[in-house]
N, C-alpha and C. Protein backbone atom coordinates (compact mmCIF):
# COMPACT_ATOMS: atom_id res chain seq x y z
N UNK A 1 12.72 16.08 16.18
CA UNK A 1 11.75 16.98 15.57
C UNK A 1 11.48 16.52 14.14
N UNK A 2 10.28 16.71 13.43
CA UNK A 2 9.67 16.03 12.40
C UNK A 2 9.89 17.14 11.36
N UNK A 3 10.66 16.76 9.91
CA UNK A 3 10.65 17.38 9.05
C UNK A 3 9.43 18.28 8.48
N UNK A 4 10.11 19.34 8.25
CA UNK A 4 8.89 19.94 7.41
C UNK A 4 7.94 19.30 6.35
N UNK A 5 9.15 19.34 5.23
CA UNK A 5 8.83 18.47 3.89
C UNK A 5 8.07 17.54 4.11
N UNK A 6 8.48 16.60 4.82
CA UNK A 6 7.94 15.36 5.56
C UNK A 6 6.32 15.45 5.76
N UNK A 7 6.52 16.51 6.99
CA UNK A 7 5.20 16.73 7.63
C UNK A 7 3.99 16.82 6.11
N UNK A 8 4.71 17.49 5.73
CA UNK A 8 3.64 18.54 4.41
C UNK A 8 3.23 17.34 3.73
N UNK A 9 4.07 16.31 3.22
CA UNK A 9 4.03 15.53 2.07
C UNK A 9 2.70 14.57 2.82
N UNK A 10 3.27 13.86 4.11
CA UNK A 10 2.14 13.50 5.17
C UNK A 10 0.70 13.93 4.84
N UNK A 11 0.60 15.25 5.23
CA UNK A 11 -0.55 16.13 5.26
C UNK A 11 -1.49 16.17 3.95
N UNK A 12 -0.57 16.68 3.17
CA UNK A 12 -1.33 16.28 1.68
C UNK A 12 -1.70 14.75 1.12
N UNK A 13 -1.09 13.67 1.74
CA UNK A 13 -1.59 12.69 1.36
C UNK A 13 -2.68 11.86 1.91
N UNK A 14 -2.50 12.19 3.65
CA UNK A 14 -3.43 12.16 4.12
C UNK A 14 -5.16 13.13 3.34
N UNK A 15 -5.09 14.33 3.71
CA UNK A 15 -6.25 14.86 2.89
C UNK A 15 -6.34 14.21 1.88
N UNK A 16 -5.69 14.14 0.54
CA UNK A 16 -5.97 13.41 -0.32
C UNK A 16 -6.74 12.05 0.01
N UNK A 17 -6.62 11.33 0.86
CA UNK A 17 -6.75 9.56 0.80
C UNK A 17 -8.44 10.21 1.51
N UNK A 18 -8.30 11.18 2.26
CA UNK A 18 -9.61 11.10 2.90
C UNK A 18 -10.56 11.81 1.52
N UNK A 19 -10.04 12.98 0.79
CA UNK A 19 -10.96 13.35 -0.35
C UNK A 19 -11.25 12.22 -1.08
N UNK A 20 -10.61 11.10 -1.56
CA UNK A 20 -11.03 9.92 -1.85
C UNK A 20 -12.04 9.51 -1.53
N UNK A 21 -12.24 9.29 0.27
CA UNK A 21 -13.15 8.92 0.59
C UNK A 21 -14.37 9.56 0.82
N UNK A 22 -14.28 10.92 0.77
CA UNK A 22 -15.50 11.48 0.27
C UNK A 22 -16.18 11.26 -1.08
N UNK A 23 -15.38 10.42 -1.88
CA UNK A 23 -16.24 10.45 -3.12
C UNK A 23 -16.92 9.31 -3.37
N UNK A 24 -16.02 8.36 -2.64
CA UNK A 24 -17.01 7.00 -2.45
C UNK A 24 -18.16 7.08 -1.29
N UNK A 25 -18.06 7.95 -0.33
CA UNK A 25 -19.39 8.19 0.35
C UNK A 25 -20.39 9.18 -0.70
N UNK A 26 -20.45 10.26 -1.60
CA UNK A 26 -21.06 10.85 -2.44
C UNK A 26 -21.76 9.33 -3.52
N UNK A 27 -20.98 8.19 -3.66
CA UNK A 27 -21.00 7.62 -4.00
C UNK A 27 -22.59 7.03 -3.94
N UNK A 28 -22.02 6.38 -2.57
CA UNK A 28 -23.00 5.42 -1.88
C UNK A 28 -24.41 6.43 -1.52
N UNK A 29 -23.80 7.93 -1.20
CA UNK A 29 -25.28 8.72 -0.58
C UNK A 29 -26.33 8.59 -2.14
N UNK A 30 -25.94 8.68 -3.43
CA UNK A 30 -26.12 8.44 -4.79
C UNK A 30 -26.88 7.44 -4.80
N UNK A 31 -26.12 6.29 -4.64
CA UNK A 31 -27.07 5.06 -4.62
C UNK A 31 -28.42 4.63 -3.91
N UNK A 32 -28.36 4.96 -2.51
CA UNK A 32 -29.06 5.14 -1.81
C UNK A 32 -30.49 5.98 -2.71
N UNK A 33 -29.93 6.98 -2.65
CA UNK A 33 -30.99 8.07 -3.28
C UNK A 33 -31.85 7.31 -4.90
N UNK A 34 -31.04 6.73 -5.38
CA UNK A 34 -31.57 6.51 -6.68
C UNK A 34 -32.26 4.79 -6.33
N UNK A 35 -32.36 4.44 -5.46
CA UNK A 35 -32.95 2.91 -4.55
C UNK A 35 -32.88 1.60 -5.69
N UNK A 36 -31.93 1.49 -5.79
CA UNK A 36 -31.18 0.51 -6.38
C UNK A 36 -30.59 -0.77 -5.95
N UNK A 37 -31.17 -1.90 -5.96
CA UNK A 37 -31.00 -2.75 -4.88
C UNK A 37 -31.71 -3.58 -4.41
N UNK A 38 -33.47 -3.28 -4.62
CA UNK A 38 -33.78 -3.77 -4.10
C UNK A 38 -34.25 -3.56 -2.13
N UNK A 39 -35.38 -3.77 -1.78
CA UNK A 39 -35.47 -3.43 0.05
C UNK A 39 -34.28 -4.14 0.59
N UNK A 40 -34.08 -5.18 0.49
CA UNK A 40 -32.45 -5.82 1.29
C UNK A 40 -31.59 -5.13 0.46
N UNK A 41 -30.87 -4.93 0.04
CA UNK A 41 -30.13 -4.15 -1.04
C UNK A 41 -29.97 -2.83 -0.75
N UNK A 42 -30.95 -2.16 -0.45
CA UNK A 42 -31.30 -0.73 -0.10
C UNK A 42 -30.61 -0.50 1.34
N UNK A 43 -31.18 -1.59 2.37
CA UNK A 43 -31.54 -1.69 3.88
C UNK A 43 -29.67 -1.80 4.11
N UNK A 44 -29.15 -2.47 3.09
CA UNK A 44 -27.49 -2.60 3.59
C UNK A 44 -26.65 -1.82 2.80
N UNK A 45 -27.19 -1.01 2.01
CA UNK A 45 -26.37 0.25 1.26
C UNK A 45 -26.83 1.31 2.45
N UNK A 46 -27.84 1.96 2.77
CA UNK A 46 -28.69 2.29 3.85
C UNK A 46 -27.25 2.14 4.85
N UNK A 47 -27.09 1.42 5.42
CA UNK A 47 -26.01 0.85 6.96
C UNK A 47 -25.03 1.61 6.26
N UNK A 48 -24.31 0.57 5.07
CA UNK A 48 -22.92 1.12 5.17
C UNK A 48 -22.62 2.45 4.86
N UNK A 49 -23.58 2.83 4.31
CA UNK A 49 -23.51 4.66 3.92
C UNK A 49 -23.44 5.27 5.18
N UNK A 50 -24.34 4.72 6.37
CA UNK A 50 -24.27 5.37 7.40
C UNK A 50 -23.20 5.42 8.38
N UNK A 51 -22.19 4.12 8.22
CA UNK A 51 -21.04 3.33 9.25
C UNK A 51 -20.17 4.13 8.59
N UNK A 52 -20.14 4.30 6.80
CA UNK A 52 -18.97 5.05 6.41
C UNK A 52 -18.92 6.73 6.57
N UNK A 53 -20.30 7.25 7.00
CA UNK A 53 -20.32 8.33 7.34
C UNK A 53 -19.59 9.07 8.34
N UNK A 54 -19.76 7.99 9.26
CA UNK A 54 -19.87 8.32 11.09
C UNK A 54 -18.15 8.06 11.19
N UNK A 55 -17.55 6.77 10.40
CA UNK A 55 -16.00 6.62 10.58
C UNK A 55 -15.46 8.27 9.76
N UNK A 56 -15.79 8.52 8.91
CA UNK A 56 -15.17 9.55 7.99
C UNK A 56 -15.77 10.79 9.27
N UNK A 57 -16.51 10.80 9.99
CA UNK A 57 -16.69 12.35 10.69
C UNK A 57 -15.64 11.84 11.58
N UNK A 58 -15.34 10.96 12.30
CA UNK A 58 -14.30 10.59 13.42
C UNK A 58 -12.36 10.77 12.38
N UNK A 59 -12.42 10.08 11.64
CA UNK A 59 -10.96 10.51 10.70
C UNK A 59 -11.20 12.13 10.60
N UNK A 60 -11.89 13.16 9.89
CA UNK A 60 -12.10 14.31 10.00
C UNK A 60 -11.60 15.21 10.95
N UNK A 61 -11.83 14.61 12.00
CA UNK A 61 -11.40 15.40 13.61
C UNK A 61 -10.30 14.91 13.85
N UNK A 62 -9.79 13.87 13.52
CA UNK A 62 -8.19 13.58 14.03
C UNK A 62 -7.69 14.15 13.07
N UNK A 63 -7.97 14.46 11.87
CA UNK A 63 -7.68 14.83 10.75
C UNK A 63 -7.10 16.75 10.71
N UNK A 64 -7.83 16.95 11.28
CA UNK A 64 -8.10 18.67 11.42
C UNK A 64 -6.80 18.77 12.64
N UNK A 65 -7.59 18.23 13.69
CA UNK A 65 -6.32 18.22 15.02
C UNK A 65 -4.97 17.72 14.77
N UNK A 66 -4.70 17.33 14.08
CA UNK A 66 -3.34 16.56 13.63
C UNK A 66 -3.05 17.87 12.78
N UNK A 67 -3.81 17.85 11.71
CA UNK A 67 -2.92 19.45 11.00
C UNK A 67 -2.69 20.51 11.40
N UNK A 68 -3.77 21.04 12.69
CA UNK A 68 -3.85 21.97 13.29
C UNK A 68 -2.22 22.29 14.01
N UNK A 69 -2.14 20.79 14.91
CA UNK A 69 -1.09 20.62 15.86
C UNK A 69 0.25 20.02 15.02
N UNK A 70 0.24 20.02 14.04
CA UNK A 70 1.31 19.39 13.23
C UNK A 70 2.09 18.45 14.18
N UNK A 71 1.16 17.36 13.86
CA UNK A 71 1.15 16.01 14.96
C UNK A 71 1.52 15.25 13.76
N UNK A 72 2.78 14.63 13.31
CA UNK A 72 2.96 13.41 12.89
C UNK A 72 2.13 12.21 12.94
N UNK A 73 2.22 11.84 14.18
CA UNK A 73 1.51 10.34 14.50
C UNK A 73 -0.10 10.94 14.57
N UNK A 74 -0.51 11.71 14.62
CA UNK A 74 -2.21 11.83 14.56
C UNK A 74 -2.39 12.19 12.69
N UNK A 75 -1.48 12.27 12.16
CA UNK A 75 -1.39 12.50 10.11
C UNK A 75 -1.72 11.45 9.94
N UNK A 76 -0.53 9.82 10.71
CA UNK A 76 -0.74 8.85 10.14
C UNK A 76 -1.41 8.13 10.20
N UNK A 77 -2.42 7.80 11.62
CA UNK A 77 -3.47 7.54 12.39
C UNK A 77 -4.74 7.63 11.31
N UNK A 78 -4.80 9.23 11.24
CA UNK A 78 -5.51 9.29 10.12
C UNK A 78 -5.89 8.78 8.91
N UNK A 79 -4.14 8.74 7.97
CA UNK A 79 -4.52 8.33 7.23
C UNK A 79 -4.83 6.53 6.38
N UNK A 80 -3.96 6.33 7.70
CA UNK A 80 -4.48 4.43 7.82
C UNK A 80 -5.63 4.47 7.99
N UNK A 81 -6.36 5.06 8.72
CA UNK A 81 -7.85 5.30 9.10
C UNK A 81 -8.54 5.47 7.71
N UNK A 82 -8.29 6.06 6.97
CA UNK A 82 -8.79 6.99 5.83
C UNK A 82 -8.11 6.12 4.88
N UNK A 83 -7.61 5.14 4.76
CA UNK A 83 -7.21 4.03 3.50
C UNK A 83 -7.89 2.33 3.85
N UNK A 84 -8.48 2.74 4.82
CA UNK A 84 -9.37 1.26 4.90
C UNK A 84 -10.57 1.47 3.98
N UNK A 85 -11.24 2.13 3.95
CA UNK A 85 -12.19 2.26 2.95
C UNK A 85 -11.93 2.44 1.77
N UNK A 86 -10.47 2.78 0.74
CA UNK A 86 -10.24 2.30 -0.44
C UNK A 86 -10.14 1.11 -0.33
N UNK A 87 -9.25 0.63 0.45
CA UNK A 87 -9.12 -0.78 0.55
C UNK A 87 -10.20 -1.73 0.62
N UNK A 88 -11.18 -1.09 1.41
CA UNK A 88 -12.20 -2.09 1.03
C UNK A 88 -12.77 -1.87 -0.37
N UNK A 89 -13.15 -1.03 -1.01
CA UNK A 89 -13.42 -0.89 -2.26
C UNK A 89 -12.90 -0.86 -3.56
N UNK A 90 -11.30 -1.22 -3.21
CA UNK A 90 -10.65 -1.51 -4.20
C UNK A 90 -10.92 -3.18 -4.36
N UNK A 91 -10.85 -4.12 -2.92
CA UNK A 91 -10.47 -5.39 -2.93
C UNK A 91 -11.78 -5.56 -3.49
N UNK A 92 -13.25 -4.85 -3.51
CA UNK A 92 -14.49 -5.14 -4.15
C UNK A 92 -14.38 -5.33 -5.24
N UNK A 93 -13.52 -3.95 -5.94
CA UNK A 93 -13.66 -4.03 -7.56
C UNK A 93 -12.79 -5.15 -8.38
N UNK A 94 -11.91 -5.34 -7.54
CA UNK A 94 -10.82 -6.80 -7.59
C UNK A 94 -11.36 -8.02 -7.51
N UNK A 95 -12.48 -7.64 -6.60
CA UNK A 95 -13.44 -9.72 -6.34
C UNK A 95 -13.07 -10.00 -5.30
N UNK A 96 -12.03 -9.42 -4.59
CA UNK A 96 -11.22 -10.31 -3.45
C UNK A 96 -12.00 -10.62 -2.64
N UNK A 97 -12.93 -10.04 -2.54
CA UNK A 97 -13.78 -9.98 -1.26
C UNK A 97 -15.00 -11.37 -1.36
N UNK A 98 -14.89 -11.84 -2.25
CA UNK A 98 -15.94 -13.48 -2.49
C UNK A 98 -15.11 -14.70 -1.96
């Protein structure tokens, strides 16, 4: 059986990593809106705003169901799920990504 503490600490870090990623999608919906970029520029802020939308509604629902069911392995699922997109935007602000 899975610690409480545990579970909780899980739970909150998970939400956390995903409130993260709501702010880099507020982010990108921003950019978009203010058309910055350029038509190619636009056309692929445009995509990934939309790819990071659709992954963040899918983390959301494992997200909810995992807390709901105080599911360990659907917390962590999540929140690996929900740390690829810092990760990609950290390794951006780093350069790694050239």
């Amino acid at each position: 059986m899975e610690s409480s503490a545990a579970l909780s600490w899980l739970r909150l870090a998970a939400w956390t990593v995903f409130a993260l990623d709501l702010v880099i999608l507020l982010q990108m919906v921003y950019a978009v809106a203010a058309g910055s970029g350029g038509p190619t520029g636009q056309a692929l802020l445009r995509g990934f705003t939309v790819m990071l939308a659709s992954g963040l509604a899918g983390i959301a629902v494992v997200l909810i169901a995992s807390s709901w069911k105080r599911s360990m392995i659907g917390l962590w699922i999540a929140l690996i799920c929900a740390a690829i997109p810092l990760l990609w935007v950290g390794a951006g602000m780093l350069g790694l990504g050239d």
